[in-house]
Protein backbone atom coordinates (compact mmCIF):
# COMPACT_ATOMS: atom_id res chain seq x y z
CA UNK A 1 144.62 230.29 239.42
CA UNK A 2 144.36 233.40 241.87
CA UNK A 3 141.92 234.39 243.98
CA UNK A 4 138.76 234.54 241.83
CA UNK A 5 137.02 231.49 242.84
CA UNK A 6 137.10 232.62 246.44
CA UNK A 7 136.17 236.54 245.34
CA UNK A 8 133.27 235.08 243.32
CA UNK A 9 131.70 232.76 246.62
CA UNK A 10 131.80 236.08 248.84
CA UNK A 11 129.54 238.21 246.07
CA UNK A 12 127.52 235.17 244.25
CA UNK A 13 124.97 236.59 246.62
CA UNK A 14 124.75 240.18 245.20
CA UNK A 15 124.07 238.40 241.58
CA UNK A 16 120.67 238.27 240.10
CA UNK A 17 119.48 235.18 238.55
CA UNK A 18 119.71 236.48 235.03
CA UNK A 19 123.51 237.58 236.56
CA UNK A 20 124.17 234.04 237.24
CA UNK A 21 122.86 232.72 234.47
CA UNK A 22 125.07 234.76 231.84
CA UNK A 23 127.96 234.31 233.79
CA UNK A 24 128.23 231.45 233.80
CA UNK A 25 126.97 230.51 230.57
CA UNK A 26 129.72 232.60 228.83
CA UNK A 27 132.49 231.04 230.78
CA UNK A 28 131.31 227.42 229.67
CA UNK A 29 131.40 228.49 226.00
CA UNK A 30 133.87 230.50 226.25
CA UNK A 31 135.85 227.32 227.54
CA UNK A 32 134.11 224.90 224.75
CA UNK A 33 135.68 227.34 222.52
CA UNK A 34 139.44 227.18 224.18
CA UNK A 35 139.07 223.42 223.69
CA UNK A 36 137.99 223.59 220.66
CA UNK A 37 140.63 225.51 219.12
CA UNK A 38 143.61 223.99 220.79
CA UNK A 39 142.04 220.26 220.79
CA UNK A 40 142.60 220.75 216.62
CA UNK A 41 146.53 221.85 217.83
CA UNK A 42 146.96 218.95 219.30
CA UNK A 43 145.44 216.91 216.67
CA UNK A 44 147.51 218.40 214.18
CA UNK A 45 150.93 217.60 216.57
CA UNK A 46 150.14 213.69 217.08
CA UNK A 47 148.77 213.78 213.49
CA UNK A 48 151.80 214.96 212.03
CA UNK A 49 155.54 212.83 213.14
CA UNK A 50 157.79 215.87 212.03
CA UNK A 51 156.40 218.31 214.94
CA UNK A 52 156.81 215.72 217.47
CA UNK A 53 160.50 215.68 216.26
CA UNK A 54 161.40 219.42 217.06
CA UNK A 55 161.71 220.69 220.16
CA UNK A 56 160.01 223.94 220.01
CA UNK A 57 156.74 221.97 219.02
CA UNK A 58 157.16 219.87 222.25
CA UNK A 59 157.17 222.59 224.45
CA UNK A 60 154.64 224.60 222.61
CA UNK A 61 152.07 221.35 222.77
CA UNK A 62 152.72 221.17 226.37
CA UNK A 63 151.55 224.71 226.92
CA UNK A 64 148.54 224.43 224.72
CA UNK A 65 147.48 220.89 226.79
CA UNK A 66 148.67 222.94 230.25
CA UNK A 67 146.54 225.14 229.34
CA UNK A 68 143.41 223.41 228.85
CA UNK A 69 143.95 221.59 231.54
CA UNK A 70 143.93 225.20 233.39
CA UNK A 71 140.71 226.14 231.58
CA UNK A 72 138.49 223.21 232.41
CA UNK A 73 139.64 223.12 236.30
CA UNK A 74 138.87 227.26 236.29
CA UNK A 75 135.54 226.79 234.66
CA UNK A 76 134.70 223.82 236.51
CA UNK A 77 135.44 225.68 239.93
CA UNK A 78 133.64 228.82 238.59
CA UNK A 79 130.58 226.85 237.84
CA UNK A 80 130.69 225.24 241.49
CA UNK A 81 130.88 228.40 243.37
CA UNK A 82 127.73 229.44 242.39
CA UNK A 83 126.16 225.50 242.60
CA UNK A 84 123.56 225.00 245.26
CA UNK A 85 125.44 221.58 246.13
CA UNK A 86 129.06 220.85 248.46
CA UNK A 87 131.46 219.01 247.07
CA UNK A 88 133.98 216.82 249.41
CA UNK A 89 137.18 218.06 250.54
CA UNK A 90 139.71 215.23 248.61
CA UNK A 91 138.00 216.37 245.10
CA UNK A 92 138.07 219.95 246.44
CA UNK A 93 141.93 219.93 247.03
CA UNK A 94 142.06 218.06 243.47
CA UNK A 95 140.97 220.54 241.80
CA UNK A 96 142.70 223.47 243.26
CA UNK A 97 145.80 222.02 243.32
CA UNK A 98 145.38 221.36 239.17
CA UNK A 99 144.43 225.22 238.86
CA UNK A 100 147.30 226.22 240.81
CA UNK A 101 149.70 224.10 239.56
CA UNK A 102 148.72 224.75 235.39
CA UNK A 103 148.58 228.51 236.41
CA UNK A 104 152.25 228.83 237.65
CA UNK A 105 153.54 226.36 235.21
CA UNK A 106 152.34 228.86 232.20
CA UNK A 107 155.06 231.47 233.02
CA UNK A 108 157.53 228.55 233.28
CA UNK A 109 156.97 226.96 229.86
CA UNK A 110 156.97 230.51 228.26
CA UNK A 111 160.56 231.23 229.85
CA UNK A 112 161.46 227.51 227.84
CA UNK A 113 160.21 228.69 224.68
CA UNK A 114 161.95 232.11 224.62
CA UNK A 115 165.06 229.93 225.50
CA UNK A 116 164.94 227.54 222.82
CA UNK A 117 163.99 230.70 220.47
CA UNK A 118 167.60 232.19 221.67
CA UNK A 119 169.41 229.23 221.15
CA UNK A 120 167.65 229.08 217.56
CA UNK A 121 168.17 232.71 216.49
CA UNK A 122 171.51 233.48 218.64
CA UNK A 123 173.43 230.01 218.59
CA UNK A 124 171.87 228.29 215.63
CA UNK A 125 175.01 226.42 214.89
CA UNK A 126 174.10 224.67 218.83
CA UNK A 127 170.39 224.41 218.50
CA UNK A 128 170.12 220.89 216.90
CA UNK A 129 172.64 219.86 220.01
CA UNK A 130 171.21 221.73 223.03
CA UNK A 131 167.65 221.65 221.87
CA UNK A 132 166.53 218.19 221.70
CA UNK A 133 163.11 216.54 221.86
CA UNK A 134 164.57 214.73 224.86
CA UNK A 135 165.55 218.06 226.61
CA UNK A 136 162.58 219.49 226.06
CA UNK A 137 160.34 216.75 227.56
CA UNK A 138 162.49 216.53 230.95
CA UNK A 139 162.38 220.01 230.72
CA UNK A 140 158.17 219.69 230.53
CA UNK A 141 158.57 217.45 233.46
CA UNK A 142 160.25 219.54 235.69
CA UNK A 143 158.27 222.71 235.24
CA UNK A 144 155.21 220.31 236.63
CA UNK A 145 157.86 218.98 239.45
CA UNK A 146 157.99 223.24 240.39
CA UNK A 147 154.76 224.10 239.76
CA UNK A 148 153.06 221.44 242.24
CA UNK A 149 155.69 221.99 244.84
CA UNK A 150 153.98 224.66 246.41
CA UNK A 151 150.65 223.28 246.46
CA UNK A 152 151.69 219.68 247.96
CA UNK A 153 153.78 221.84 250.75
CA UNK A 154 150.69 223.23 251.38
CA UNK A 155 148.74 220.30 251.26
CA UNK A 156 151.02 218.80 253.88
CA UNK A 157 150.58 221.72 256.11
CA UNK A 158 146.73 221.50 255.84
CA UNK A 159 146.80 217.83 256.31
CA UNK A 160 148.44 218.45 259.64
CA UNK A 161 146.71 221.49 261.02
CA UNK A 162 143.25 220.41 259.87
CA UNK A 163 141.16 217.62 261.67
CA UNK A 164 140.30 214.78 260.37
CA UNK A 165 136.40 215.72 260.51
CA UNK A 166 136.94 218.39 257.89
CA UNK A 167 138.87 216.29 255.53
CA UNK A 168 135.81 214.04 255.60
CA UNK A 169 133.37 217.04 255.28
CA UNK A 170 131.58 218.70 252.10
CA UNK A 171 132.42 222.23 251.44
CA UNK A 172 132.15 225.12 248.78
CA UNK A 173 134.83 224.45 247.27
CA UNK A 174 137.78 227.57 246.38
CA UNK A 175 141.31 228.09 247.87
CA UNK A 176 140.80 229.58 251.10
CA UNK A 177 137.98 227.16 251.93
CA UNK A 178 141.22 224.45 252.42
CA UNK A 179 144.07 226.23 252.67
CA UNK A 180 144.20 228.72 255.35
CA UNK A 181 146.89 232.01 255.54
CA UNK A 182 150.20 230.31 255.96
CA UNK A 183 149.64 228.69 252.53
CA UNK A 184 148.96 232.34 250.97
CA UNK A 185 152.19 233.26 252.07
CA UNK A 186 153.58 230.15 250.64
CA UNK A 187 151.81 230.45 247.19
CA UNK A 188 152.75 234.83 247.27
CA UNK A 189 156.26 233.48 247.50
CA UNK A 190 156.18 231.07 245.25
CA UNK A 191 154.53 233.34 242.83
CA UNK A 192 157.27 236.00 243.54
CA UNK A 193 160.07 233.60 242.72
CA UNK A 194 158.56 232.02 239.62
CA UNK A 195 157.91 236.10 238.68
CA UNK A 196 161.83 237.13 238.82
CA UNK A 197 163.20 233.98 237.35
CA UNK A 198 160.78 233.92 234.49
CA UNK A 199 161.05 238.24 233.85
CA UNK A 200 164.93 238.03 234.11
CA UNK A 201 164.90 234.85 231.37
CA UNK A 202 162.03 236.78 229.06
CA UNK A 203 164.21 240.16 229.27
CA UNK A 204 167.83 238.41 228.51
CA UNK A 205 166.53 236.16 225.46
CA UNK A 206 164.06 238.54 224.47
CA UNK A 207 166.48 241.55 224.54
CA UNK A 208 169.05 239.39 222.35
CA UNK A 209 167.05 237.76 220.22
CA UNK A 210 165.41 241.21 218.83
CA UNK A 211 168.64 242.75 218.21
CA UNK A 212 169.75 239.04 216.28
CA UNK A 213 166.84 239.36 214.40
CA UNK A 214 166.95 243.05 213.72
CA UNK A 215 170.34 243.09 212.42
CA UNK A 216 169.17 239.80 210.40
CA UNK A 217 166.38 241.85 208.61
CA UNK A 218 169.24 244.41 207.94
CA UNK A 219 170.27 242.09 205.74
CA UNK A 220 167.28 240.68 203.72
CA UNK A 221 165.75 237.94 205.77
CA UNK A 222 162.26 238.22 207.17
CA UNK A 223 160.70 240.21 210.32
CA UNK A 224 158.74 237.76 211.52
CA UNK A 225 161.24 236.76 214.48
CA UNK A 226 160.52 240.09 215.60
CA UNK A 227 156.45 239.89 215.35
CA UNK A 228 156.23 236.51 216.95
CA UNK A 229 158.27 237.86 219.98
CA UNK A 230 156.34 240.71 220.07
CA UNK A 231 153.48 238.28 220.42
CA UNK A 232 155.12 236.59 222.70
CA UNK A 233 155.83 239.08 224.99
CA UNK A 234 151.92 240.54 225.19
CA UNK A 235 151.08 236.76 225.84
CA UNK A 236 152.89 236.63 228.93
CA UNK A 237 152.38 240.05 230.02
CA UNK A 238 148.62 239.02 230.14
CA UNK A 239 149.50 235.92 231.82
CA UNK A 240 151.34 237.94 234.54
CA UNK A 241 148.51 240.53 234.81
CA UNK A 242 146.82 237.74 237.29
CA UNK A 243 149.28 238.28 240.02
CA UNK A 244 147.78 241.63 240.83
CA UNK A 245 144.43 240.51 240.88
CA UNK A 246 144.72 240.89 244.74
CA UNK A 247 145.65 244.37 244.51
CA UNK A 248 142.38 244.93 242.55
CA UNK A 249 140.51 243.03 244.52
CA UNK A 250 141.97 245.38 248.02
CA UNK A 251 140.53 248.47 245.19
CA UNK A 252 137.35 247.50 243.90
CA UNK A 253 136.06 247.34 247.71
CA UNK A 254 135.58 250.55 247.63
CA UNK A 255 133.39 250.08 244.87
CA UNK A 256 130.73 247.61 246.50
CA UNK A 257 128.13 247.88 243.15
CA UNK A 258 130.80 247.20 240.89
CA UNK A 259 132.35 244.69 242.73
CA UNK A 260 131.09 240.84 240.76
CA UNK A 261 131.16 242.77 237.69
CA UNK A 262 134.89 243.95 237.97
CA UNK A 263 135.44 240.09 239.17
CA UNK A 264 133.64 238.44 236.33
CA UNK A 265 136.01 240.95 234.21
CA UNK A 266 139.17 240.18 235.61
CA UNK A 267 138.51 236.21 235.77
CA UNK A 268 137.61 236.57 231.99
CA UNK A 269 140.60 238.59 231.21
CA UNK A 270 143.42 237.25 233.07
CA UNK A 271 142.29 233.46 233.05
CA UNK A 272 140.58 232.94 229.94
CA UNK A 273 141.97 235.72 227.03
CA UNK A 274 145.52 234.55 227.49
CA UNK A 275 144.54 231.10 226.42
CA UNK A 276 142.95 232.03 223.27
CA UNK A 277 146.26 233.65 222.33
CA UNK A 278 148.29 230.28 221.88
CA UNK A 279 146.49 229.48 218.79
CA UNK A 280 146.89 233.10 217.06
CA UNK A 281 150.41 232.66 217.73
CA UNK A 282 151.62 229.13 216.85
CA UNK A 283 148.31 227.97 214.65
CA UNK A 284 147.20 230.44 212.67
CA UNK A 285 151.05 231.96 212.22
CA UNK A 286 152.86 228.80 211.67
CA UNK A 287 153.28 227.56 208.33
CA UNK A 288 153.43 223.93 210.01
CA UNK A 289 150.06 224.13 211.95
CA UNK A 290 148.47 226.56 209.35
CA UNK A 291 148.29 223.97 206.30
CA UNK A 292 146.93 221.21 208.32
CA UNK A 293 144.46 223.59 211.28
CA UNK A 294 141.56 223.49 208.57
CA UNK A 295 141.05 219.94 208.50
CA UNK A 296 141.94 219.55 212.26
CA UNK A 297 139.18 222.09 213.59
CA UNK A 298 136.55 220.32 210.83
CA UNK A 299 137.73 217.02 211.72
CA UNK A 300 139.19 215.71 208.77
CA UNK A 301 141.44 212.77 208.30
CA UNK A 302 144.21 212.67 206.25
CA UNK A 303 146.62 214.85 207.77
CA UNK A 304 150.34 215.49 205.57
CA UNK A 305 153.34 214.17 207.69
CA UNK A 306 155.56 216.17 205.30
CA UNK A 307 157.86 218.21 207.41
CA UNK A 308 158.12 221.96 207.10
CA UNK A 309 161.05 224.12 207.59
CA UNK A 310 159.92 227.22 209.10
């Protein structure tokens, strides 16, 4: 999670009431609704044993549950910055480390999926070898191991610089409140580095897999390789959009009136929206999550554990 917490605590002050009120009332539903929607995902993936034995599903389920992970720690901080109450400094540094660390790890597990989608379309007679269930979990394990690096480095650094009073203390509660401008650097380059790796992957297997699947469709088979990338590729370049919140937050200065309404905008847009993709994408798109969604988002039993070759 970027900067918005910490944007939204220096201009909660310019809100009205009514402001505050609609605020954050649509972020809470708008959450409830995230969590709705991918809850019946991952219903469907424990309901049904043949998704939990492909590895595309593995790593797919893992973004959907990273990402409501990220939702509920963004609203939750959202909601506290304009709370009359302090919270204490442990939860505090709880709960931006979670929003951190599910924020950087969503580039990551996108970069995974385009891989295993390479391996698929380019080197399908190697996909059953190199793209295990196994693989992908260790794979799912390390992308947490990178993503929380940064934010325990930082953590260190705080733990040593800070006194012990203000580690005790109550606070309002947003990343620069406990982490001071050395770990900015540290999180800019850690966003930087996570940035090229995960462009470089996307444009490779991206690149390769279009042309597989073009010349493919040359031949009779279906397009939808090519649409689902597509997809793919807006879905992370909305997810990447947050790294230049800072840059718009350095413009919209200038711009004093328009200031929480541009921030309430950009939280919405590069926080929220990219989550509600996920489910257009894999749920609604894939004939193995399509057949059983109905009954998952109105809670039926029941589900089919007949697998589907897609």
């Amino acid at each position: 999670m970027q900067n918005t917490s910490s944007n939204t605590t220096q201009t909660q002050k310019l809100d009205t009431f009514e402001e505050v009120l609609t605020k954050n009332l649509t972020v809470v539903l708008c959450g409830l609704f995230i969590f709705y929607i991918n809850g019946a995902l991952v219903r469907v993936y424990f309901s049904v044993p043949s998704l939990r034995q492909e590895a595309r599903y593995v790593l797919y389920v893992h973004l959907v549950l990273n990402d409501m992970m990220m939702v509920k720690t963004s609203v939750l901080l959202h909601v506290l910055t304009y709370a009359p109450g302090l919270i204490s400094v442990p939860l505090c540094y709880i709960l931006v480390i979670s929003a951190t660390a599910t924020f950087q790890n969503t580039p990551v597990i996108l970069a995974g999926m385009a891989v295993e989608r390479f391996v698929a379309v380019c080197l399908p007679l190697h996909h059953g070898r190199l793209c295990t269930t196994s693989r992908a979990q260790v794979f799912n394990a390390a992308t947490w191991c990178a993503g929380i690096t940064p934010s325990l480095a930082s953590l260190i650094l705080s733990l040593k610089q800070r006194p012990l009073q203000f580690h005790t203390s109550d606070i309002l509660c947003y990343h620069g409140s406990v982490f001071g401008p050395v770990h900015q650097v540290i999180r800019a380059a850690g966003n930087g580095i996570c940035m090229a790796v995960v462009w470089v992957t996307l444009f490779y297997t991206y690149v390769h897999v279009l042309w597989t699947a073009r010349a493919a469709s040359s031949k009779g088979q279906p397009q939808k390789a090519q649409r689902t990338i597509l997809l793919h590729a807006a879905q992370l370049l909305l997810y990447m959009l947050a790294y230049l919140s800072p840059a718009i937050d350095s413009l919209i200065t200038v711009f004093p009136l328009w200031r929480t309404k541009v921030l309430f905008g950009q939280f919405l847009v590069f926080n929220l929206l990219p989550r509600v993709l996920s489910p257009l994408i894999y749920g609604l798109r894939d004939q193995a999550f399509r057949k059983h969604i109905k009954g998952a988002l109105l809670c039926w039993g029941g589900t089919s554990s007949r697998k589907v070759h897609i």
